[in-house]
N, C-alpha and C. Protein backbone atom coordinates (compact mmCIF):
# COMPACT_ATOMS: atom_id res chain seq x y z
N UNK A 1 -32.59 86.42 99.52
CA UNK A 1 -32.73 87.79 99.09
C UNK A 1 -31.77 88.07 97.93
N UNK A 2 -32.21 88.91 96.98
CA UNK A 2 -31.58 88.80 95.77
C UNK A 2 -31.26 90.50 95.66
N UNK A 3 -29.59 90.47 95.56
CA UNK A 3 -29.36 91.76 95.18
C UNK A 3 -29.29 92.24 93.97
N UNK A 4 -29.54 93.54 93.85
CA UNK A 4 -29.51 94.16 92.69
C UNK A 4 -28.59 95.25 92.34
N UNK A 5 -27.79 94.99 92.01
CA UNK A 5 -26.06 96.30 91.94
C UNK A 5 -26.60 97.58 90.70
N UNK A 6 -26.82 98.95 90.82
CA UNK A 6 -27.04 99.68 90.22
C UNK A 6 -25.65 100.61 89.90
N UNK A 7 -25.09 100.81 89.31
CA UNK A 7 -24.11 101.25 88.68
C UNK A 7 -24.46 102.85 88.18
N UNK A 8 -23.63 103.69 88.98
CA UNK A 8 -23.58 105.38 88.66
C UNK A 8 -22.41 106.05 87.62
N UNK A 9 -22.59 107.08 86.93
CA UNK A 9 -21.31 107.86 86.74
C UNK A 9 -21.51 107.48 85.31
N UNK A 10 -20.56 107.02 84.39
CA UNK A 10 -20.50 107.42 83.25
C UNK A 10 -21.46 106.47 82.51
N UNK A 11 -21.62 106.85 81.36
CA UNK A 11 -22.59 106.12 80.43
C UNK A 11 -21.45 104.83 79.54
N UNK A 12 -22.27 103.66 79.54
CA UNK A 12 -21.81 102.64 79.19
C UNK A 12 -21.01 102.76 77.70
N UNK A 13 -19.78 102.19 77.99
CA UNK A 13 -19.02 102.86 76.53
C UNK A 13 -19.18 101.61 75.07
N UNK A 14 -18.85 102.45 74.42
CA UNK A 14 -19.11 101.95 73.36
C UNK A 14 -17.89 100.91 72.90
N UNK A 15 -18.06 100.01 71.99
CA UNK A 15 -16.58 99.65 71.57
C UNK A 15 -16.39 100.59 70.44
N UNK A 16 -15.02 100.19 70.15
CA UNK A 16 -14.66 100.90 68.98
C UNK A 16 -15.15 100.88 67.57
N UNK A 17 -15.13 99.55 67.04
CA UNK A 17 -15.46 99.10 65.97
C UNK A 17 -17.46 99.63 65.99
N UNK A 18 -17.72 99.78 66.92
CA UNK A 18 -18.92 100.30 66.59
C UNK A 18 -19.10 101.83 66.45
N UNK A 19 -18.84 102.43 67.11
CA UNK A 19 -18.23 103.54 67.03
C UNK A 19 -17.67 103.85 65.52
N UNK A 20 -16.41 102.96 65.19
CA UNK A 20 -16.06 103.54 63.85
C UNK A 20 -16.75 103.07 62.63
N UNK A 21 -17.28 102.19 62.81
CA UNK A 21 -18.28 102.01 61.66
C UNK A 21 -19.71 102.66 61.83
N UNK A 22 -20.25 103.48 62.69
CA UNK A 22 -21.48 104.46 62.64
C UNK A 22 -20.75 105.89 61.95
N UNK A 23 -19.49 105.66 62.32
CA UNK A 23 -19.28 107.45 61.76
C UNK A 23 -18.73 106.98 60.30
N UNK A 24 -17.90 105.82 60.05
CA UNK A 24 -17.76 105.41 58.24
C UNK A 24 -19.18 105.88 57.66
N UNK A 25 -19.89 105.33 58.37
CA UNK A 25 -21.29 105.43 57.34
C UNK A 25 -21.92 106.72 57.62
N UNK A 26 -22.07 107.30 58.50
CA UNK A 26 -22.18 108.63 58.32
C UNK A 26 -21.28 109.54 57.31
N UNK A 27 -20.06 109.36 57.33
CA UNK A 27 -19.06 109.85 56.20
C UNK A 27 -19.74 109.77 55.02
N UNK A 28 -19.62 108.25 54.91
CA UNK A 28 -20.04 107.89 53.08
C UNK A 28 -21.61 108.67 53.04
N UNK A 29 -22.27 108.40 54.08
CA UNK A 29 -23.53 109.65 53.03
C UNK A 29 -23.75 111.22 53.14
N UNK A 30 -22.56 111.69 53.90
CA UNK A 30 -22.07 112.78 53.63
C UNK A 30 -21.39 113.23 52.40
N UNK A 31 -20.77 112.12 51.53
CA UNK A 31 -19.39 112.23 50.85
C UNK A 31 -19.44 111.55 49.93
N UNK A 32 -20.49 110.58 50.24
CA UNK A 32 -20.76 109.50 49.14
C UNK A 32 -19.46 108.46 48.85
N UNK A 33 -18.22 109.12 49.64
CA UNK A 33 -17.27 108.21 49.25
C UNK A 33 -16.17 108.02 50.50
N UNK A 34 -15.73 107.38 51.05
CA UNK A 34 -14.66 107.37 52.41
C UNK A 34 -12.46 107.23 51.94
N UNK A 35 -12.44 108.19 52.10
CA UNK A 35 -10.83 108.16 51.84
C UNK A 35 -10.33 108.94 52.99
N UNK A 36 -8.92 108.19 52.97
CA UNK A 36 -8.41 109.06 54.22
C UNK A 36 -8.48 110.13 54.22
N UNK A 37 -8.09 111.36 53.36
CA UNK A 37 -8.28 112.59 53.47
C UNK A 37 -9.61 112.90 54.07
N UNK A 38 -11.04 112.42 53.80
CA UNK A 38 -12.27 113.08 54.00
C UNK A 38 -12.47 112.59 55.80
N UNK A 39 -12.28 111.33 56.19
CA UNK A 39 -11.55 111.17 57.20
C UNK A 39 -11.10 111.99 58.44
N UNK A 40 -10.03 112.16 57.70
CA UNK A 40 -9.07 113.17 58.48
C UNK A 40 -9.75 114.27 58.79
N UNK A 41 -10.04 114.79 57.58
CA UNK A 41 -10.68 116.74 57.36
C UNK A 41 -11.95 116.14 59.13
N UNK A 42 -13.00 115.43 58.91
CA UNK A 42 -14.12 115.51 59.59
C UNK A 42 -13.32 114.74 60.65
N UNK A 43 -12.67 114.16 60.88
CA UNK A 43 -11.78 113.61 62.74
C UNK A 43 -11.07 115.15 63.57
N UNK A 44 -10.54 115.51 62.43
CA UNK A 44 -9.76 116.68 63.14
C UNK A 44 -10.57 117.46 63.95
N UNK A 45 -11.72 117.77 64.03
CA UNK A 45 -12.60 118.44 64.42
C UNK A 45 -12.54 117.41 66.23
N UNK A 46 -12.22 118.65 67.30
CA UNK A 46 -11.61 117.64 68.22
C UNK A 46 -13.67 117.43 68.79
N UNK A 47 -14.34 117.32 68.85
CA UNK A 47 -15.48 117.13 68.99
C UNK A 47 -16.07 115.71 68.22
N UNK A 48 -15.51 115.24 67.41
CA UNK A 48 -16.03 114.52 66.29
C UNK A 48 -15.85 113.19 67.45
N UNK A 49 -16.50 111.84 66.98
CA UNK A 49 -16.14 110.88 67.34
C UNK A 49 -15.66 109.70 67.25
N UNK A 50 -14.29 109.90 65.96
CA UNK A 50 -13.16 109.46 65.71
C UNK A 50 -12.13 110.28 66.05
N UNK A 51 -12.43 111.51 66.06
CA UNK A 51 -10.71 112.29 66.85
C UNK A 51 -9.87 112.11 67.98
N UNK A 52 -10.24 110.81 68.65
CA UNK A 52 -9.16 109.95 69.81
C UNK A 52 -9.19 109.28 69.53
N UNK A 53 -9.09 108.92 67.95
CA UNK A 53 -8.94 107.63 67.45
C UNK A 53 -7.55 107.60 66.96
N UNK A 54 -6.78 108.67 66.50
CA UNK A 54 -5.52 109.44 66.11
C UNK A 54 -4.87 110.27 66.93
N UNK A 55 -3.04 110.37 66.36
CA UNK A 55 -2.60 111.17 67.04
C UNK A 55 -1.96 112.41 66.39
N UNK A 56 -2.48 113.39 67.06
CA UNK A 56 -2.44 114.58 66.78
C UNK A 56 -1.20 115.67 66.85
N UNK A 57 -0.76 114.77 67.80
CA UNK A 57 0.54 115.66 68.20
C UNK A 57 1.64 115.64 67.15
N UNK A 58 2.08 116.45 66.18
CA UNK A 58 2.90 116.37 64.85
C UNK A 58 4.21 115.44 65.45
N UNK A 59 4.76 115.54 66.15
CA UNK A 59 6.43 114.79 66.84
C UNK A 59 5.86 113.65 67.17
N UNK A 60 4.79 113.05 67.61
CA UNK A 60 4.76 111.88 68.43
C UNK A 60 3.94 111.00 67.06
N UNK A 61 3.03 111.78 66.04
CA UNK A 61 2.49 111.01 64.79
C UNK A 61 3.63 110.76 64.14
N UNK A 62 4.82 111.43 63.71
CA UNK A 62 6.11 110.94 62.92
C UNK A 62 6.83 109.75 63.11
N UNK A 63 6.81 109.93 64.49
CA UNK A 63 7.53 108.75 65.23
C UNK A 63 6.86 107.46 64.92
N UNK A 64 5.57 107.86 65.06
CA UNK A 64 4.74 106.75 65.02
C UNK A 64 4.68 106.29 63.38
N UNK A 65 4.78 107.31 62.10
CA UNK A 65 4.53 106.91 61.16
C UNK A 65 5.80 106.43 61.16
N UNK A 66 7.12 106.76 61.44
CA UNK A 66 8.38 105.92 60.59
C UNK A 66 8.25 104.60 61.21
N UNK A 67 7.69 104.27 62.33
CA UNK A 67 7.29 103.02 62.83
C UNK A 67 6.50 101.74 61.73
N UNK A 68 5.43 102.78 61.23
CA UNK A 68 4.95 102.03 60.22
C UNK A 68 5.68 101.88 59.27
N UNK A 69 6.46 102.88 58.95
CA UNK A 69 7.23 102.50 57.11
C UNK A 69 8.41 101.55 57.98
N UNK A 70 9.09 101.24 58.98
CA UNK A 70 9.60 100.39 59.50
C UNK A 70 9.08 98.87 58.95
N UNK A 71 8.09 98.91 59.53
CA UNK A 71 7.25 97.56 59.67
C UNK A 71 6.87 97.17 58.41
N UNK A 72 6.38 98.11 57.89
CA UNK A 72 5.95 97.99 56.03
C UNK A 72 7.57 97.46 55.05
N UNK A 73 8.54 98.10 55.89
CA UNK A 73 9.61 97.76 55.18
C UNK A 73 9.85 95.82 55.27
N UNK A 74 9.98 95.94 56.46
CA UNK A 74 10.00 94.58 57.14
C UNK A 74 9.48 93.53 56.41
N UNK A 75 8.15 93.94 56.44
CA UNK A 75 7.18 92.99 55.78
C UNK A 75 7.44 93.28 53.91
N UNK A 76 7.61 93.92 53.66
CA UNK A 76 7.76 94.00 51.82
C UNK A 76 9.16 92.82 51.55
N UNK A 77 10.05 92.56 52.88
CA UNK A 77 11.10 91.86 52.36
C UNK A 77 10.99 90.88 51.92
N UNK A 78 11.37 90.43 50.46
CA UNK A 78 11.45 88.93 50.14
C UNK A 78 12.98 88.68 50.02
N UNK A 79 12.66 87.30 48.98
CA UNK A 79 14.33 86.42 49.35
C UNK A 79 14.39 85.41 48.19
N UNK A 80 15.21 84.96 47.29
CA UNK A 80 15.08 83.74 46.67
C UNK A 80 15.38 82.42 47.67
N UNK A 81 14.59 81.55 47.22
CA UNK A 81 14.36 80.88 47.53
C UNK A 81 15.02 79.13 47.20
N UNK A 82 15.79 78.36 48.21
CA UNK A 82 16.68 77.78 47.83
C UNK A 82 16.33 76.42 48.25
N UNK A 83 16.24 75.54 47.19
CA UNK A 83 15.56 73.94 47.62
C UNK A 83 17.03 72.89 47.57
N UNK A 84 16.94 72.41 48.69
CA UNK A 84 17.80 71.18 48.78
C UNK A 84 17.11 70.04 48.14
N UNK A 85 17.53 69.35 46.91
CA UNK A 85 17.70 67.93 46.07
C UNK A 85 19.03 67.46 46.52
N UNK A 86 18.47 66.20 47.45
CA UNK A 86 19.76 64.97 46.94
C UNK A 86 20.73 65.97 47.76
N UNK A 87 21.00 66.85 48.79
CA UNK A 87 21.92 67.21 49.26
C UNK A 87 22.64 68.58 48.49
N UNK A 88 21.87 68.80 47.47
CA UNK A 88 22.26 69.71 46.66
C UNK A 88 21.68 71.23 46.65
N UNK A 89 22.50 72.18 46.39
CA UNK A 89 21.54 73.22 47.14
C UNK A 89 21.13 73.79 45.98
N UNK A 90 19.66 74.56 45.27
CA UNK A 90 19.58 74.59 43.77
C UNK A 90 18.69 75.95 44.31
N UNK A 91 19.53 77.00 43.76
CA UNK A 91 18.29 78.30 43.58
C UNK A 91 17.13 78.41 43.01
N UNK A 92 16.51 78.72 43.24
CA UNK A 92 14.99 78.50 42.36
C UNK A 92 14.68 79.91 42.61
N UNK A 93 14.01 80.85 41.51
CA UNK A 93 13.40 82.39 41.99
C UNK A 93 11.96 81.95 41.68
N UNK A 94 11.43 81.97 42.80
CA UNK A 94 9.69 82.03 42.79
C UNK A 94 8.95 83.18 42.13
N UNK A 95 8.56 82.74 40.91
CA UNK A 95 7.80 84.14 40.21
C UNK A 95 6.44 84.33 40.75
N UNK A 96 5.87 85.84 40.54
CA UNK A 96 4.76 86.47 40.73
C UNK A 96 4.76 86.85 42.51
N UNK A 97 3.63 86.59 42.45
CA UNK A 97 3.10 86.96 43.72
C UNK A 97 3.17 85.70 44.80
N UNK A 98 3.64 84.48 44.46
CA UNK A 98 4.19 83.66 44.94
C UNK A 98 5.40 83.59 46.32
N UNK A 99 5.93 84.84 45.95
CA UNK A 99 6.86 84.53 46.75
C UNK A 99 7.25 84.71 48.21
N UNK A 100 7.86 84.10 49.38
CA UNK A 100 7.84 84.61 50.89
C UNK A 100 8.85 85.00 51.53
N UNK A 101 8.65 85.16 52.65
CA UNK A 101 9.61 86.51 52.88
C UNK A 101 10.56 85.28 54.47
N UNK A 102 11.40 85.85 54.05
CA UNK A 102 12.80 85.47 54.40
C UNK A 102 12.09 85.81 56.01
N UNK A 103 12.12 86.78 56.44
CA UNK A 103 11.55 86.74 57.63
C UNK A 103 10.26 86.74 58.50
N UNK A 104 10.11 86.38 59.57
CA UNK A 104 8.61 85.95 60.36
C UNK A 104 8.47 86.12 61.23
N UNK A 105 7.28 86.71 61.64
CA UNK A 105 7.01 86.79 63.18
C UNK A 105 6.11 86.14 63.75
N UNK A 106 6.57 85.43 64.30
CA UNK A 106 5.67 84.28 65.70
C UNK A 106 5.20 84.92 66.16
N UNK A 107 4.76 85.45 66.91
CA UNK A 107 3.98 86.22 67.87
C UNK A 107 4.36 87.68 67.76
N UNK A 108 3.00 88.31 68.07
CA UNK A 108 2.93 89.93 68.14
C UNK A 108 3.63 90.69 69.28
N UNK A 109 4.98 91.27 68.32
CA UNK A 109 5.10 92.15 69.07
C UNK A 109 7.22 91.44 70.03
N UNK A 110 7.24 89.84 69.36
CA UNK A 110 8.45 89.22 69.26
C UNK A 110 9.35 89.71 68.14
N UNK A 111 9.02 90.80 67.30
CA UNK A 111 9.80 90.69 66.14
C UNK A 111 10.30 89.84 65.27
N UNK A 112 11.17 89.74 64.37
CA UNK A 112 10.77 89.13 63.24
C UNK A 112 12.07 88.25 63.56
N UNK A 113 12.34 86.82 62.84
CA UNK A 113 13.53 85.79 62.75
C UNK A 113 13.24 85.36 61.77
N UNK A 114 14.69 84.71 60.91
CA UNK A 114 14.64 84.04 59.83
C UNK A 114 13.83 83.10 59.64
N UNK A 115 13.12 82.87 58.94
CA UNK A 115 12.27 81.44 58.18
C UNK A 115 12.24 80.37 58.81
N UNK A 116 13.55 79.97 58.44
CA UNK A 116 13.91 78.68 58.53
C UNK A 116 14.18 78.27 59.99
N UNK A 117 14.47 79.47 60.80
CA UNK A 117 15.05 79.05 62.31
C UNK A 117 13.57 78.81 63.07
N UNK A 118 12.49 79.98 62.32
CA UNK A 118 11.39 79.67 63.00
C UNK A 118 10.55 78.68 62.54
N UNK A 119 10.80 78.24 61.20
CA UNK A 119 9.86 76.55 61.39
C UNK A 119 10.66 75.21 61.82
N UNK A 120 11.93 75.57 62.36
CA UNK A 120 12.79 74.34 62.98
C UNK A 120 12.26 74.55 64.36
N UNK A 121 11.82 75.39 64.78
CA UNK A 121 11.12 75.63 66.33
C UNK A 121 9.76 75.37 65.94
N UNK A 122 9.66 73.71 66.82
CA UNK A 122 8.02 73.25 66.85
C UNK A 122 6.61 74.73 67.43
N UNK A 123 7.20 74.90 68.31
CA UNK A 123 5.75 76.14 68.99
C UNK A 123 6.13 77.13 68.39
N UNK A 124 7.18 77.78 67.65
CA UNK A 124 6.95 78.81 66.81
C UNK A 124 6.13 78.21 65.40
N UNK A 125 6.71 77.10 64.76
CA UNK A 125 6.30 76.43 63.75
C UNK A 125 4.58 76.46 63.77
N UNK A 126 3.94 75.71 64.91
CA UNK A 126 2.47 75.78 65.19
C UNK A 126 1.85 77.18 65.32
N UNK A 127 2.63 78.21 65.46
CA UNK A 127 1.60 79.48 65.79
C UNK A 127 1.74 80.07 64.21
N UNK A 128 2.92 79.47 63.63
CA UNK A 128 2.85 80.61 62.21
C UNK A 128 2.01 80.07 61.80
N UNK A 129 1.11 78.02 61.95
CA UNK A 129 0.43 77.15 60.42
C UNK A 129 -1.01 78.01 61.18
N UNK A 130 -0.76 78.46 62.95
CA UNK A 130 -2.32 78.70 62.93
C UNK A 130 -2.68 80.59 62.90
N UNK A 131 -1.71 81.33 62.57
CA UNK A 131 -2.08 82.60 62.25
C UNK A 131 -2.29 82.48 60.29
N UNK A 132 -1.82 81.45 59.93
CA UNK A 132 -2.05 81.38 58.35
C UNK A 132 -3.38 80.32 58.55
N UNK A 133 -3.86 79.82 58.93
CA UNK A 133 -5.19 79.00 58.62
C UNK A 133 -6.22 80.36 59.40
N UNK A 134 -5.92 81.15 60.68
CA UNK A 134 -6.44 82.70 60.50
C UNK A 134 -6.86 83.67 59.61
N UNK A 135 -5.59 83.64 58.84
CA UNK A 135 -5.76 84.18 57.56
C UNK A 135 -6.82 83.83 56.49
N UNK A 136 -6.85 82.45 56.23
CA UNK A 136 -7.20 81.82 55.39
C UNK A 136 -8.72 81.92 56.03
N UNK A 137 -9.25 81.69 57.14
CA UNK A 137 -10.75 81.81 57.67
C UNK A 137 -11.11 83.49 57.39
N UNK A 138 -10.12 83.80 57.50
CA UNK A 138 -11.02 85.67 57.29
C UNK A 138 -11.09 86.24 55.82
N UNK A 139 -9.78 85.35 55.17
CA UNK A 139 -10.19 85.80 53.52
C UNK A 139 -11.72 85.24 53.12
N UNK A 140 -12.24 83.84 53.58
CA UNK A 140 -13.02 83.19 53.35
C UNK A 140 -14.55 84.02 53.82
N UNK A 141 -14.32 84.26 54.71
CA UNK A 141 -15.24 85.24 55.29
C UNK A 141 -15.24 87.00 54.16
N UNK A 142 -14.35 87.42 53.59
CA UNK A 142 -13.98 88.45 53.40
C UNK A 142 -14.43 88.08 51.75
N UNK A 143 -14.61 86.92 51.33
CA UNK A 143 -15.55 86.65 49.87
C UNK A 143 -16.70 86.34 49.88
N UNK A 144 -16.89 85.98 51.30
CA UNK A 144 -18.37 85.29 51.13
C UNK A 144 -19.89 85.84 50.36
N UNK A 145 -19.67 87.15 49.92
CA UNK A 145 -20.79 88.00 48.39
C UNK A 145 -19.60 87.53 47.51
N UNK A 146 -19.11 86.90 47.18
CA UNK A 146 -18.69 87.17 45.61
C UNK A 146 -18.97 84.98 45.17
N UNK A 147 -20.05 85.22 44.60
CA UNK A 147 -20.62 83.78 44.44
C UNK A 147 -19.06 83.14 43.26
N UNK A 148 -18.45 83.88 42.67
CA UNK A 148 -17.41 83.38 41.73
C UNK A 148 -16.34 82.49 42.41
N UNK A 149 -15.84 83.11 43.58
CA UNK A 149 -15.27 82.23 44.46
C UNK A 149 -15.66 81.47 45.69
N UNK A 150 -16.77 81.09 45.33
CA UNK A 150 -17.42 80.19 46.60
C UNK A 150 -16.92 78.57 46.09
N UNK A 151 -16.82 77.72 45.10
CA UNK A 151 -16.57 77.05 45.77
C UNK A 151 -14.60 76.71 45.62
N UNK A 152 -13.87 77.85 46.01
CA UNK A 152 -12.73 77.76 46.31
C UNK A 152 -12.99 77.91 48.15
N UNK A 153 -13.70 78.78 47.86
CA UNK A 153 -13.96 79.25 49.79
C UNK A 153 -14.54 77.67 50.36
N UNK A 154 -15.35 77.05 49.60
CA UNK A 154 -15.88 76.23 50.11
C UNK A 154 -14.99 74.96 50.80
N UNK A 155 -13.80 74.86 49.58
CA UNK A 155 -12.77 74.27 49.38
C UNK A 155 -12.13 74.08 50.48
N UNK A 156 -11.50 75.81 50.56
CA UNK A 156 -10.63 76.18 52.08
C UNK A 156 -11.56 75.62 52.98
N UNK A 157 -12.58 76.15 53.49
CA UNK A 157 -13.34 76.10 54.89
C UNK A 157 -13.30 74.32 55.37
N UNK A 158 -13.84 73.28 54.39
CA UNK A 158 -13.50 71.90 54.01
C UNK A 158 -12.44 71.60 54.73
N UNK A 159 -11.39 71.63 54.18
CA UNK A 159 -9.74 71.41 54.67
C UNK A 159 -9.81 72.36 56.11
N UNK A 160 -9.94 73.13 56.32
CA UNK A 160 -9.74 73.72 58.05
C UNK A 160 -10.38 73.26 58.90
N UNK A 161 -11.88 72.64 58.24
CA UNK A 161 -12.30 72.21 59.40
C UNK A 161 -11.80 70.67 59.51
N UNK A 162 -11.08 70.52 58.38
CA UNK A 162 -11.11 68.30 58.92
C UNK A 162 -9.67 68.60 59.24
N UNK A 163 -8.26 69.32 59.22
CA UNK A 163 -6.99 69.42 59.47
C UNK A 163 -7.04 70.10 60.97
């Protein structure tokens, strides 16, 4: 005999990402265009269905934003960068957009340690090469319409899958 479990009470929820991408696109052909402000104006409306997507409460959003300029700070930090030759210690300043940041975070939510302490630690070392080959799969994904860089993408995807 084969049961059959019928389930009462609330209606099956949605995820988020679906959710926020039906009301993006409702926005944009309201607005023709999506910026935070237009956003905001149509969330605030406590009926809407992005307005528990934010927090509303002025004291507890502050907190929360210096959190972000925290973290934004964190992450904007760079460092020159110093190569040992031959035992010798030789400054080098990495130009452009080249350059990395003195500190890292292994895992979400461990906060951040120097560079160097975290690639001398093997299992921190392995989670930073595989949140950057992460990276590197979602930029790849994140060009895949722009035929100009396909075969750099092609390139990357190549190397991730044989390493």
């Amino acid at each position: 005999m084969t049961q059959h479990l019928v389930y009462q009470g609330k209606e099956k929820r949605e995820r988020k990402t679906v959710v926020v991408d039906r009301e993006l696109e409702k926005i944009y052909r309201r607005h023709r265009v999506v910026t935070v402000d237009v956003v905001l104006k149509e969330a605030s409306k406590e009926n809407h269905p992005l307005h528990s997507f934010f927090e509303w409460d002025d004291q507890a959003a502050a907190q929360k934003y210096r959190t972000v300029q925290c973290y934004s700070l964190i992450l904007a930090s760079k460092f020159v960068v110093s190569l040992i030759e031959n035992e010798t210690v030789t400054p080098k300043q990495i130009k452009g957009t080249a350059q990395v940041r003195k500190l890292l975070s292994t895992y979400r939510g461990a906060g951040f340690r120097l560079r160097t302490d975290v690639l001398k630690d093997a299992e921190s070392r392995a989670a930073v090469i595989e949140s950057k080959r992460s990276q590197l799969r979602s930029w790849c994904d994140s060009v895949i319409d722009i035929s100009e860089l396909g075969e750099l993408r092609d390139s990357i995807l190549a190397k991730l899958c044989n390493g």
